[in-house]
C-alpha atoms as a PDB file:
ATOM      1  CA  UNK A   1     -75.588 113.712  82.384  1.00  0.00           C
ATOM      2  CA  UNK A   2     -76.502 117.333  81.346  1.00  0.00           C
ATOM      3  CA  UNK A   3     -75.334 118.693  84.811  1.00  0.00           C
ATOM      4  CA  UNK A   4     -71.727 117.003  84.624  1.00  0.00           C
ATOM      5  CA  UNK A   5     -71.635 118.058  80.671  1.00  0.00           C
ATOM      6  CA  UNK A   6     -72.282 121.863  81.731  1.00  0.00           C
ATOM      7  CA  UNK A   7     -69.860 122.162  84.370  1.00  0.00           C
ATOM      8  CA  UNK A   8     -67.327 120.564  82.169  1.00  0.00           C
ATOM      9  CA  UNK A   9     -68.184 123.096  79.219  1.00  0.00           C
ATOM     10  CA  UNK A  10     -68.759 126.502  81.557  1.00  0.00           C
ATOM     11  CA  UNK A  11     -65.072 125.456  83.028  1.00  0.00           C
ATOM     12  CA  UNK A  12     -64.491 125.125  79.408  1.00  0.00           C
ATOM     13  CA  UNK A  13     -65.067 128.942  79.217  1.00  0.00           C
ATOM     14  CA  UNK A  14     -63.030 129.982  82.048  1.00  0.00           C
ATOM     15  CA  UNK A  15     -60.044 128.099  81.067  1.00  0.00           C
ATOM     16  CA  UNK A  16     -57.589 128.587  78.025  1.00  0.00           C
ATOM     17  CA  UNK A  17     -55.465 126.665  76.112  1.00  0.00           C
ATOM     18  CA  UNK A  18     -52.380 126.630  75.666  1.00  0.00           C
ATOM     19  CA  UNK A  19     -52.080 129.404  72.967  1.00  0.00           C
ATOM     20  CA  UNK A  20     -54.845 131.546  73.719  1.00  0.00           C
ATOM     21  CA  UNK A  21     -54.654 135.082  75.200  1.00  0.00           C
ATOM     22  CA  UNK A  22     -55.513 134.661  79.051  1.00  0.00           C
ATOM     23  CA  UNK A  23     -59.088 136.278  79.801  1.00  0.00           C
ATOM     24  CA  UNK A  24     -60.508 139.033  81.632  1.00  0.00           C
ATOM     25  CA  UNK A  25     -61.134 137.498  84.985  1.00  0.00           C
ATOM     26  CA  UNK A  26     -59.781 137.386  88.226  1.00  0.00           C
ATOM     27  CA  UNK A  27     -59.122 134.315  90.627  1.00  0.00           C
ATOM     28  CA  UNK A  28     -61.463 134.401  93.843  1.00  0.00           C
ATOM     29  CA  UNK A  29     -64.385 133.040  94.416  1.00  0.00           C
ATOM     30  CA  UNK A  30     -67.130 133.115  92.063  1.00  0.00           C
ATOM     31  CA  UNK A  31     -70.697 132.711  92.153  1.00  0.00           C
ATOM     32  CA  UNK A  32     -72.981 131.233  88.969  1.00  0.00           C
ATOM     33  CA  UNK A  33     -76.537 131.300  88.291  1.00  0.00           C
ATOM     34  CA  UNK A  34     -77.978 128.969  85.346  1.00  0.00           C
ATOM     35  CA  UNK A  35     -81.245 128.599  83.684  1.00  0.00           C
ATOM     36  CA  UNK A  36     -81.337 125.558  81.748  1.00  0.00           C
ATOM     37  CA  UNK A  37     -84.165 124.753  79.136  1.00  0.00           C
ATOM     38  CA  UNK A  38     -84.757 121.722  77.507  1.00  0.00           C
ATOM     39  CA  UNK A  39     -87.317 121.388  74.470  1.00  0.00           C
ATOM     40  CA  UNK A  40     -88.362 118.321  72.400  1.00  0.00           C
ATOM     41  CA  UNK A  41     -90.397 115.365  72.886  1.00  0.00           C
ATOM     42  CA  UNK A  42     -89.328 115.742  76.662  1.00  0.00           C
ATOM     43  CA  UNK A  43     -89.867 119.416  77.106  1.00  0.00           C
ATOM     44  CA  UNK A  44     -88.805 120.926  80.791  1.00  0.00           C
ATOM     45  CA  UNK A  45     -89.513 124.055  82.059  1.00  0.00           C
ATOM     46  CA  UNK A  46     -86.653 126.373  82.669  1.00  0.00           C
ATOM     47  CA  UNK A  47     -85.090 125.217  85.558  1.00  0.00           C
ATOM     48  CA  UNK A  48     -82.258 127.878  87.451  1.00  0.00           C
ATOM     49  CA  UNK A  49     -79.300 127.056  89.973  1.00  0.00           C
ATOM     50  CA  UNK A  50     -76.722 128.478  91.511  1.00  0.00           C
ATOM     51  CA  UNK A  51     -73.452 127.486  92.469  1.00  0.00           C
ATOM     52  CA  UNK A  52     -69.997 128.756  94.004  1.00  0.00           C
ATOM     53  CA  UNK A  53     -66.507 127.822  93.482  1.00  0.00           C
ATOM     54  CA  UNK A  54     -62.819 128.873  93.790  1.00  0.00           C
ATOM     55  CA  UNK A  55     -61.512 129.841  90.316  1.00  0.00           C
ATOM     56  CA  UNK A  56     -57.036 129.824  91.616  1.00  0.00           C
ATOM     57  CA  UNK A  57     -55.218 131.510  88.811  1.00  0.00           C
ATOM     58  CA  UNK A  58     -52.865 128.335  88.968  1.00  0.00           C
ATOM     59  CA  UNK A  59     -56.087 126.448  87.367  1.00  0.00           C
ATOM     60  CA  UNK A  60     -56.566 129.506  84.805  1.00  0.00           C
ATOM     61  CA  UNK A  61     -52.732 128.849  83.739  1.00  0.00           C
ATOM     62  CA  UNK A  62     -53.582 125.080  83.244  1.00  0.00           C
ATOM     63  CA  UNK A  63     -56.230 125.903  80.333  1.00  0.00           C
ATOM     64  CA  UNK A  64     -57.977 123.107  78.651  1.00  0.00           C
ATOM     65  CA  UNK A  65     -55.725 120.118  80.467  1.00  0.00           C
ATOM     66  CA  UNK A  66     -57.544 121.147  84.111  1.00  0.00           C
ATOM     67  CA  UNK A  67     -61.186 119.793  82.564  1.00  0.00           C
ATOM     68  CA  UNK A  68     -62.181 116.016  83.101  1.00  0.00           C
ATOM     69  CA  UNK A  69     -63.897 115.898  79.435  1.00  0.00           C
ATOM     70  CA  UNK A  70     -65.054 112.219  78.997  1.00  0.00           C
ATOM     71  CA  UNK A  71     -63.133 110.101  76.898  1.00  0.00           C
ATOM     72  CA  UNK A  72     -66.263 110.049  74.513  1.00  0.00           C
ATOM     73  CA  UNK A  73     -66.217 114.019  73.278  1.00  0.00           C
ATOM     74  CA  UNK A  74     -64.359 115.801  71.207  1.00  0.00           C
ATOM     75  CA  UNK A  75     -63.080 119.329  71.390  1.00  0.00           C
ATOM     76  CA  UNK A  76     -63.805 120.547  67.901  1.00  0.00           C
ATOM     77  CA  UNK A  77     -63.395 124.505  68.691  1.00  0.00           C
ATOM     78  CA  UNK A  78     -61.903 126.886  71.718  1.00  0.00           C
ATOM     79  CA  UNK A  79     -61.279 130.181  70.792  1.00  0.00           C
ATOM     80  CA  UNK A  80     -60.145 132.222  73.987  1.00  0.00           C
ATOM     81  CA  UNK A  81     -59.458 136.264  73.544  1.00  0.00           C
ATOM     82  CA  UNK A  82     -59.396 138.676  76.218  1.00  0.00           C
ATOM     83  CA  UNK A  83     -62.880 139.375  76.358  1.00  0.00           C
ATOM     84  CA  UNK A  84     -64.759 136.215  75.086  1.00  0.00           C
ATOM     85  CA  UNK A  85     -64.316 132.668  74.513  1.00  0.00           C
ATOM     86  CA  UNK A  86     -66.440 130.496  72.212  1.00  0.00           C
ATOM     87  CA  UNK A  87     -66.396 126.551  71.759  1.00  0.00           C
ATOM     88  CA  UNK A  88     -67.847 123.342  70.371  1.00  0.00           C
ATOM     89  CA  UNK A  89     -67.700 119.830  71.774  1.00  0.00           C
ATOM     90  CA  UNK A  90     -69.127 116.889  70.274  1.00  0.00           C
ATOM     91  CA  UNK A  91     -69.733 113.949  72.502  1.00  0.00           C
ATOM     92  CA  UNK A  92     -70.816 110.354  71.761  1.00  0.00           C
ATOM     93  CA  UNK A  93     -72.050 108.903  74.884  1.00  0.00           C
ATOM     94  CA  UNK A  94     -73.726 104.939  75.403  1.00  0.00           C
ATOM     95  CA  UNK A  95     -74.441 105.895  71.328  1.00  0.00           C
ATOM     96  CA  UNK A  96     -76.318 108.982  71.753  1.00  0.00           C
ATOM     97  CA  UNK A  97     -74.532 111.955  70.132  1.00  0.00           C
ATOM     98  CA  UNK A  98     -74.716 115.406  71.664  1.00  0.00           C
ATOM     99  CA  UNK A  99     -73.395 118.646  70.233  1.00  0.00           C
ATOM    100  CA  UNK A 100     -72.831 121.507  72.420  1.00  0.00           C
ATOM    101  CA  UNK A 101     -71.629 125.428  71.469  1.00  0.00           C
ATOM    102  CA  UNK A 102     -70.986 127.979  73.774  1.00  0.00           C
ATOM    103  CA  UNK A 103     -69.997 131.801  73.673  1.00  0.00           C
ATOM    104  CA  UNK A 104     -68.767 133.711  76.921  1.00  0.00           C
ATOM    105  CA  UNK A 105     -68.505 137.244  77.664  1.00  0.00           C
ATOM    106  CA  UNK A 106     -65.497 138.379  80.409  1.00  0.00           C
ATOM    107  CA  UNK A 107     -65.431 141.625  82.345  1.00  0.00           C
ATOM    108  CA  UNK A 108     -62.656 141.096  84.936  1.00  0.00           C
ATOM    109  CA  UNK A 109     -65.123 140.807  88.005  1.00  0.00           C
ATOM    110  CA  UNK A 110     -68.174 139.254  86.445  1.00  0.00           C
ATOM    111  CA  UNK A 111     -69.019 136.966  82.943  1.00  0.00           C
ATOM    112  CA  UNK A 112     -72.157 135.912  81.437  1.00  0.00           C
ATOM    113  CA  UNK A 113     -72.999 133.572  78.440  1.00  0.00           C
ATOM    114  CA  UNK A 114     -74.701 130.982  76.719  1.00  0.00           C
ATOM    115  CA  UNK A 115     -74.818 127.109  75.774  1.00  0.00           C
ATOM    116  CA  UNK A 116     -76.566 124.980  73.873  1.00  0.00           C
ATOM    117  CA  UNK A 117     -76.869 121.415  73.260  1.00  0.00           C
ATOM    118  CA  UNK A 118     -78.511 119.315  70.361  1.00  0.00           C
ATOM    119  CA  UNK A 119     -78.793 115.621  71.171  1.00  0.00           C
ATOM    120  CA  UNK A 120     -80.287 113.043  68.972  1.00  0.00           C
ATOM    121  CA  UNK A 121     -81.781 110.695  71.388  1.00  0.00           C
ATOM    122  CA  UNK A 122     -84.011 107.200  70.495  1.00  0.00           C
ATOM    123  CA  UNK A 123     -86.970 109.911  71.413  1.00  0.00           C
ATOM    124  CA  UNK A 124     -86.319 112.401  68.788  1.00  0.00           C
ATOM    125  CA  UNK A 125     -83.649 115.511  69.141  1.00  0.00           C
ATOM    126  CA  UNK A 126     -83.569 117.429  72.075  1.00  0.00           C
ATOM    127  CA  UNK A 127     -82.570 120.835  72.290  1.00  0.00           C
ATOM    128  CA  UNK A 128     -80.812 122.261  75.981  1.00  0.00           C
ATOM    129  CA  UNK A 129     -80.167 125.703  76.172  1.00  0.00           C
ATOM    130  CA  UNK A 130     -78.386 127.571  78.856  1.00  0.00           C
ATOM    131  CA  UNK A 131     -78.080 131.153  79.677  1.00  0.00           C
ATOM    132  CA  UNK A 132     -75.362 131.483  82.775  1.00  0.00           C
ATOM    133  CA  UNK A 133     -73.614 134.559  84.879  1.00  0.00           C
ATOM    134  CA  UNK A 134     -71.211 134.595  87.378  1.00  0.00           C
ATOM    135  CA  UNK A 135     -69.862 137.128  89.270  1.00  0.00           C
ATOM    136  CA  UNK A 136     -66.597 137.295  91.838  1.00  0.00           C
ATOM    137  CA  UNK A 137     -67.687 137.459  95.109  1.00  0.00           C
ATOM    138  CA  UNK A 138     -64.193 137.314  97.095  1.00  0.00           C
ATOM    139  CA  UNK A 139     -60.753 135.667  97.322  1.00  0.00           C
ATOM    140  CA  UNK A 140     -60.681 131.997  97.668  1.00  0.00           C
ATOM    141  CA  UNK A 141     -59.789 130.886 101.062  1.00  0.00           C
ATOM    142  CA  UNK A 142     -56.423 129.941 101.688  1.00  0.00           C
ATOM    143  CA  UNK A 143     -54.941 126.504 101.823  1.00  0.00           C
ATOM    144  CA  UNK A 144     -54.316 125.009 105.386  1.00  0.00           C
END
């Protein structure tokens, strides 16, 4: 559930709504690395991974309608500039609510930024935090 909830939220960061300025990045490929912590009555070590994906300027232009947020959060805040993007989601999911904030830095070639998440679960509340960067490692490869 966490995994599905960050990729929704870092594409969250990338992508801009409708009346937002458009950010400082360029479409190509780009490469993430993510260190995730979770602490409270489950505590996890950090735990990193990496990931690549094709970022098309056509999906920049789309802005918040290209995400598959679940029907049970809420977009309470996206604030896209230039240069940074911040945000706040609050999800209800199977009755266990889950609020996650996020800030993003953009520098054309490469971002970085962080996330974090307070659910109240039936074990206590649970704090995830993420710290992410990515960095554009080529074009995207192009469509047969």
């Amino acid at each position: 559930m966490f995994k599905r909830a960050y990729i929704a939220l870092t594409c969250l960061t990338i992508c801009l709504p409708v009346h937002a300025e458009t950010p400082n990045l360029q479409p190509g490929i780009w490469a993430h690395t993510t260190t995730t912590t979770i602490e409270g009555p489950m505590s996890l070590q950090p735990q990193t991974s990496t990931n690549q994906e094709c970022l098309t300027q056509a999906q920049i232009d789309k802005g918040v309608n290209m995400l598959e947020i679940p029907q049970q959060c809420i977009v309470q805040q996206v604030k896209v500039l230039r240069d940074t993007a911040d945000f706040a989601v609050d999800c209800d999911i199977q009755g266990i609510k889950n609020h996650f904030i996020g800030h993003t830095n953009f520098h054309g070639d490469r971002m970085d930024g962080e996330m974090s998440s307070k659910m109240d679960s039936p074990m206590g509340t649970m704090v995830m935090k993420m710290n992410f960067t990515a960095k554009r490692v080529g074009a995207c490869p192009a469509a047969e």
